[in-house]
PDB file of N, CA and C in Angstrom:
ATOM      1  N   UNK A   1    -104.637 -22.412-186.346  1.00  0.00           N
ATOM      2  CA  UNK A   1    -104.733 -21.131-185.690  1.00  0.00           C
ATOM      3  C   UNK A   1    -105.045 -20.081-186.748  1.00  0.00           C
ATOM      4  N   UNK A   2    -105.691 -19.192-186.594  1.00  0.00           N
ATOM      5  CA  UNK A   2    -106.531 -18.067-187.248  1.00  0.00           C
ATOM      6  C   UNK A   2    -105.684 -16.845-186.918  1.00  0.00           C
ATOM      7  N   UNK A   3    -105.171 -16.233-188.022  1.00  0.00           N
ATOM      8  CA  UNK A   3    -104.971 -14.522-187.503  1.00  0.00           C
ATOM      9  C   UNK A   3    -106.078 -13.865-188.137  1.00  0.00           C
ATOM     10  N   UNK A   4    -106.760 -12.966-187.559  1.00  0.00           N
ATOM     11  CA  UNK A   4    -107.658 -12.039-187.442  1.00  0.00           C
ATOM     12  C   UNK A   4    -106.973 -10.815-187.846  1.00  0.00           C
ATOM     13  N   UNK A   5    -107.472  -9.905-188.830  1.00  0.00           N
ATOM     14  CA  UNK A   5    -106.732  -8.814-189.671  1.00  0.00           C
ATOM     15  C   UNK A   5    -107.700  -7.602-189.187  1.00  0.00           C
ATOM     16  N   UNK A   6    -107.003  -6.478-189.265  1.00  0.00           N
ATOM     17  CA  UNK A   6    -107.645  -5.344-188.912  1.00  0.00           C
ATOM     18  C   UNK A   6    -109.328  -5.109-189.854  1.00  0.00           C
ATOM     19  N   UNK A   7    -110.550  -5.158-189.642  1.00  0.00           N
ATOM     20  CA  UNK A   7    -111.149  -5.357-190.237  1.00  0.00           C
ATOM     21  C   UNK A   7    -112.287  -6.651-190.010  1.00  0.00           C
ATOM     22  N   UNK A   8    -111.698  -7.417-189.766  1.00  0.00           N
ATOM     23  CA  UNK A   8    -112.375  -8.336-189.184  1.00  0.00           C
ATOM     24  C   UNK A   8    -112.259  -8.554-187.680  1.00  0.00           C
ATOM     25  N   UNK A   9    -113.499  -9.009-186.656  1.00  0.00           N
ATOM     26  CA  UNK A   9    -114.054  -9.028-186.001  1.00  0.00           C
ATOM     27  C   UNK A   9    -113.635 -10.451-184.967  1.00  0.00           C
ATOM     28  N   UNK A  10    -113.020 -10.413-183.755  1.00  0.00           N
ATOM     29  CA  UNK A  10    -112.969 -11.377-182.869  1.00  0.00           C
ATOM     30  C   UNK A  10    -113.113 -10.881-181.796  1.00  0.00           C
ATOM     31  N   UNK A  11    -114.056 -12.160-181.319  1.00  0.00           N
ATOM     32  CA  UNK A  11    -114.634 -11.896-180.397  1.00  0.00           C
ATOM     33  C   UNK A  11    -115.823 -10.107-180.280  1.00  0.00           C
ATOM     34  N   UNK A  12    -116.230  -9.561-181.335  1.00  0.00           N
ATOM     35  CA  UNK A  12    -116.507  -8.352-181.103  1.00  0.00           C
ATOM     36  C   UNK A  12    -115.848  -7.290-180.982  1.00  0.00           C
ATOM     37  N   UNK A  13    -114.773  -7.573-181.430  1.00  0.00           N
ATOM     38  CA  UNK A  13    -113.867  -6.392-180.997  1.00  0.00           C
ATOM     39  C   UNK A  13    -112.744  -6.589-182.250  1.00  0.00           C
ATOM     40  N   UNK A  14    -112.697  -5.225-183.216  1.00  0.00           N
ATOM     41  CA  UNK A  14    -111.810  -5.255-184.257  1.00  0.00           C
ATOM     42  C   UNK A  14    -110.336  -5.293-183.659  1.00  0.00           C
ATOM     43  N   UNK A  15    -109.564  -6.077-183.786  1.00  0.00           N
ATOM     44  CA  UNK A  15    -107.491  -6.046-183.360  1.00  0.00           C
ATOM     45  C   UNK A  15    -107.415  -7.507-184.088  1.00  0.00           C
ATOM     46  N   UNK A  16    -105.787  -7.449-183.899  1.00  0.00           N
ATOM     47  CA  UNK A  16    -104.911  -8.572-184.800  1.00  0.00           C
ATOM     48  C   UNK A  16    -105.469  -9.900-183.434  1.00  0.00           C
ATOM     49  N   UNK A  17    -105.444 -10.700-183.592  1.00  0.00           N
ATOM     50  CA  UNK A  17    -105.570 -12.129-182.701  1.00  0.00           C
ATOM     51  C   UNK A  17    -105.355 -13.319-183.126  1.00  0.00           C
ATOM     52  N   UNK A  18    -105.025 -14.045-182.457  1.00  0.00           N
ATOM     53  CA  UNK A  18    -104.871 -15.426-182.881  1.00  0.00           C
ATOM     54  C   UNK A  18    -105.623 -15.949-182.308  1.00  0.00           C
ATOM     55  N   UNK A  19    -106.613 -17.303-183.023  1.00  0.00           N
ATOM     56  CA  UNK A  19    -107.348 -17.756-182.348  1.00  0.00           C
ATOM     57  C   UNK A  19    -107.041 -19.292-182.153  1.00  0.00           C
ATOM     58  N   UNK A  20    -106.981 -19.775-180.833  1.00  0.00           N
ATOM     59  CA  UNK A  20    -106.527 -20.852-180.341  1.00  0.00           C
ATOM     60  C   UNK A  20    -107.454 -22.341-180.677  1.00  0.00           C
ATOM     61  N   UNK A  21    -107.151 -23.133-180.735  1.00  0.00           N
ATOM     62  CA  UNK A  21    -107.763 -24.697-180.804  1.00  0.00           C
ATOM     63  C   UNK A  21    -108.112 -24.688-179.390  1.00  0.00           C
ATOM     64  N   UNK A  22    -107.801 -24.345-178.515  1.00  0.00           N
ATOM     65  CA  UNK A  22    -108.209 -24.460-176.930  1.00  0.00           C
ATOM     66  C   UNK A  22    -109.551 -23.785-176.615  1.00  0.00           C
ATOM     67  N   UNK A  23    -110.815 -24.791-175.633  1.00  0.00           N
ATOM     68  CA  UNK A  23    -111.926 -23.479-175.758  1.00  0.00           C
ATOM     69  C   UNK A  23    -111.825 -23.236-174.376  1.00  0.00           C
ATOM     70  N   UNK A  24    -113.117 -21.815-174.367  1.00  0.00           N
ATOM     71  CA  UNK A  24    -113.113 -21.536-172.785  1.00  0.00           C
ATOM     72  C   UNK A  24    -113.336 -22.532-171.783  1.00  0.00           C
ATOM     73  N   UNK A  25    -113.489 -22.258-170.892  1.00  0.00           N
ATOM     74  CA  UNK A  25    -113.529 -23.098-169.183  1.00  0.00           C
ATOM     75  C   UNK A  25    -114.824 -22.965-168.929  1.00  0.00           C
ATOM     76  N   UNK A  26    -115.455 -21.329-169.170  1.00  0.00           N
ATOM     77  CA  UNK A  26    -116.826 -21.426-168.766  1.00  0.00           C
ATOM     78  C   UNK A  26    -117.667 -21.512-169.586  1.00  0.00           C
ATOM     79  N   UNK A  27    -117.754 -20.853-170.661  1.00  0.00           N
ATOM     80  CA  UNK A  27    -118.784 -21.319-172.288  1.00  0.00           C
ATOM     81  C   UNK A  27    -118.677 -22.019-173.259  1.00  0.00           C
ATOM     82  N   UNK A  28    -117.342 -22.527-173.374  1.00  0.00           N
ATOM     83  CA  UNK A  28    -117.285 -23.151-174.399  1.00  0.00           C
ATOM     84  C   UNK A  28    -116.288 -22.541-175.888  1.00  0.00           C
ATOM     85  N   UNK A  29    -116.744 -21.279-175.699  1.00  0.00           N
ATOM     86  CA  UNK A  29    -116.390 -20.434-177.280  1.00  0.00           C
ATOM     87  C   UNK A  29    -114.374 -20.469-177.060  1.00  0.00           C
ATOM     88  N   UNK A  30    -114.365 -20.114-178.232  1.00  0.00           N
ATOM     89  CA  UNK A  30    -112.576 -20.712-178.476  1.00  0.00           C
ATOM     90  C   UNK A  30    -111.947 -19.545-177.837  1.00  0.00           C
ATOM     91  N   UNK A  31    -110.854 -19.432-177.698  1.00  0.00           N
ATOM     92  CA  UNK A  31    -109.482 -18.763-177.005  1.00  0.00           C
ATOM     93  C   UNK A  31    -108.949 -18.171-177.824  1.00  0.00           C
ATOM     94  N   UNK A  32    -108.696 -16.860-177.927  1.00  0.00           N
ATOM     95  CA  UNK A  32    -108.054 -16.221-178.461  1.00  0.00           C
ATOM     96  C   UNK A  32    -106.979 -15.106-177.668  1.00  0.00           C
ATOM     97  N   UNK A  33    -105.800 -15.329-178.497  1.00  0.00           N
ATOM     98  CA  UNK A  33    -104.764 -14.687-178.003  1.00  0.00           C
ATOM     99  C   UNK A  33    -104.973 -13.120-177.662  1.00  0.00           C
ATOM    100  N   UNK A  34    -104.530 -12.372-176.785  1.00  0.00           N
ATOM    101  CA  UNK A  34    -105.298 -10.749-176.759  1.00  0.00           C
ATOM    102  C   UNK A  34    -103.856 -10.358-176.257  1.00  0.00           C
ATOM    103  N   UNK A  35    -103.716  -9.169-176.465  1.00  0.00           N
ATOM    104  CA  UNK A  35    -102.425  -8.297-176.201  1.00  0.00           C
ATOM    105  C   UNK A  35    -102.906  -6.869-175.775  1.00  0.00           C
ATOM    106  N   UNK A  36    -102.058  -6.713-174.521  1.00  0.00           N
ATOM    107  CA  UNK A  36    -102.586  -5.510-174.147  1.00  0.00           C
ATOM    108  C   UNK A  36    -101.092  -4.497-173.856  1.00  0.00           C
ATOM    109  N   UNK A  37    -101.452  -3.558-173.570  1.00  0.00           N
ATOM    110  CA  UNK A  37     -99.671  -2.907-172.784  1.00  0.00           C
ATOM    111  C   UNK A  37     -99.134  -3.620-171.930  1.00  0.00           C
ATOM    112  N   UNK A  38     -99.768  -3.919-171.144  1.00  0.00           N
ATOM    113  CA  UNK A  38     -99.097  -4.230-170.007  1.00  0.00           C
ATOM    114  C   UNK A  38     -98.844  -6.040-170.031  1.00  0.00           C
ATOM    115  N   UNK A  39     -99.446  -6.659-171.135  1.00  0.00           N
ATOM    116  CA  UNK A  39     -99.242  -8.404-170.728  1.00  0.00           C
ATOM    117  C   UNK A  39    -100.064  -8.965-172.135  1.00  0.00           C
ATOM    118  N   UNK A  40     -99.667 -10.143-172.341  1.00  0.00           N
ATOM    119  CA  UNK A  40    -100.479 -11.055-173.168  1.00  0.00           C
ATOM    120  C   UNK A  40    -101.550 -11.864-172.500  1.00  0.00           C
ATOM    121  N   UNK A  41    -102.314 -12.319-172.972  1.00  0.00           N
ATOM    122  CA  UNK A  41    -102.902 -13.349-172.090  1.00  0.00           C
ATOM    123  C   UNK A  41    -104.249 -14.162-173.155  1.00  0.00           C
ATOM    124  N   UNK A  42    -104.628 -15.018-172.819  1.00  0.00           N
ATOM    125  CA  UNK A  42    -105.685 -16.076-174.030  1.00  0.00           C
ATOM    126  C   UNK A  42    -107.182 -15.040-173.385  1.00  0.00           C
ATOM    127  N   UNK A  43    -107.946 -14.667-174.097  1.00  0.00           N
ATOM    128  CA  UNK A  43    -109.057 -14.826-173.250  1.00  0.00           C
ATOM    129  C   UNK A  43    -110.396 -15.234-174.657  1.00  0.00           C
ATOM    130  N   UNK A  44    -111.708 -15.351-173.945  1.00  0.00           N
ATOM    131  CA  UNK A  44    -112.953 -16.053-174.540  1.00  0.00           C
ATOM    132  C   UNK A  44    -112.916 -14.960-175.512  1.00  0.00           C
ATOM    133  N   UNK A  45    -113.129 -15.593-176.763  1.00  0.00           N
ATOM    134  CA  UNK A  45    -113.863 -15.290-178.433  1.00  0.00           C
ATOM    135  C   UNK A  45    -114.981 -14.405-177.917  1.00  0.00           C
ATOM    136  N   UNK A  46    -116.191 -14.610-176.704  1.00  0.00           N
ATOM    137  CA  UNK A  46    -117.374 -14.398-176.624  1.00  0.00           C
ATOM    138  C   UNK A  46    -117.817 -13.240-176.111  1.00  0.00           C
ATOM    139  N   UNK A  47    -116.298 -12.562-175.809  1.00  0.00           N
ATOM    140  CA  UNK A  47    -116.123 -11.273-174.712  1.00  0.00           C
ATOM    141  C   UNK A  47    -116.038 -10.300-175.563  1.00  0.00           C
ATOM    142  N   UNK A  48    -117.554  -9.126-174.824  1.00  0.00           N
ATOM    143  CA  UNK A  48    -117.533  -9.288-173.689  1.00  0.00           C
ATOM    144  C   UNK A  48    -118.462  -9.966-172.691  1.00  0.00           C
ATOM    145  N   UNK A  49    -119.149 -10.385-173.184  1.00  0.00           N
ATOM    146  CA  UNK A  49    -120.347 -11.281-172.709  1.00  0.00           C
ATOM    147  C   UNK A  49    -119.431 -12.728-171.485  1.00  0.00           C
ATOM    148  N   UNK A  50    -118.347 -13.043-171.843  1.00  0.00           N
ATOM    149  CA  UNK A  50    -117.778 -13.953-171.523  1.00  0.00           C
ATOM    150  C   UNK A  50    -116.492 -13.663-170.794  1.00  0.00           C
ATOM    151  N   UNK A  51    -116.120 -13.121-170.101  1.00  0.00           N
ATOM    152  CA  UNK A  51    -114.675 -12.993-169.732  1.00  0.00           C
ATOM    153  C   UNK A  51    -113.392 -13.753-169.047  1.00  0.00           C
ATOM    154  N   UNK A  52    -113.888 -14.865-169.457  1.00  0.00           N
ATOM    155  CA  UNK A  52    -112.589 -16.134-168.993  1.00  0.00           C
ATOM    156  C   UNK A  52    -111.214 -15.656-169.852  1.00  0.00           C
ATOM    157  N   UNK A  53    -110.524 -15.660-169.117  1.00  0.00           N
ATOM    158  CA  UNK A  53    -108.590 -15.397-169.325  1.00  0.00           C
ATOM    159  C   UNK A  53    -108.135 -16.617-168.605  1.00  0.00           C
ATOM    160  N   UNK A  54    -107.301 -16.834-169.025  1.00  0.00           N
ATOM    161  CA  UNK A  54    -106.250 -17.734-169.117  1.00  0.00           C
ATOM    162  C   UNK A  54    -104.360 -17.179-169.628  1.00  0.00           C
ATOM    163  N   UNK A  55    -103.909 -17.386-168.137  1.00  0.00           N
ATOM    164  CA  UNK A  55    -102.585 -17.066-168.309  1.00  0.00           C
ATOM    165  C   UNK A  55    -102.051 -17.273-169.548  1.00  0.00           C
ATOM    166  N   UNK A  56    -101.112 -17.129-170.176  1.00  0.00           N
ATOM    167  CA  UNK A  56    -100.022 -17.374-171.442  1.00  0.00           C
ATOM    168  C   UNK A  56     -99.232 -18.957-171.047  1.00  0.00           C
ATOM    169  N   UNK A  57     -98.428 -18.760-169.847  1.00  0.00           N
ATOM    170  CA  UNK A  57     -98.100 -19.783-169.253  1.00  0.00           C
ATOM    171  C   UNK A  57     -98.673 -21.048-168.716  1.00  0.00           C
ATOM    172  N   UNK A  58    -100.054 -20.796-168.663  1.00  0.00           N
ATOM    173  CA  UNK A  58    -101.262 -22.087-168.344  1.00  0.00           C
ATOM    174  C   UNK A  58    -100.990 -22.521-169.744  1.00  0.00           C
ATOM    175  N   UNK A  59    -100.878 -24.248-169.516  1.00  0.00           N
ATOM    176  CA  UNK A  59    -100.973 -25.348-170.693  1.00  0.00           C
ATOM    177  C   UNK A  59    -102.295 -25.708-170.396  1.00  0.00           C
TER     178      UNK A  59
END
């Protein structure tokens, strides 16, 4: 797993992330952890071009 540092770039978008061994459902590109106010949740490396999410709780 990858942490992503302020400065560098996931998915297009500079924030802290972790990036998952799990890939998306619809493209392929890897999973990365995203944090928002209101919830956590995995979504596509590829976004925004890509916007597959995946619950926290989905194995």
């Amino acid at each position: 797993m990858k942490t992503y540092t302020s400065g560098e770039k996931a998915g297009g978008f500079e924030d802290k992330a972790q990036q998952l061994e799990t890939t998306c459902g619809k493209c392929g590109g890897l999973l990365v952890l995203r944090k928002v106010p209101q919830r956590a949740f995995y979504g596509c490396s590829h976004f925004p071009n890509c916007r597959f999410t995946k619950p926290i709780d989905s194995k």
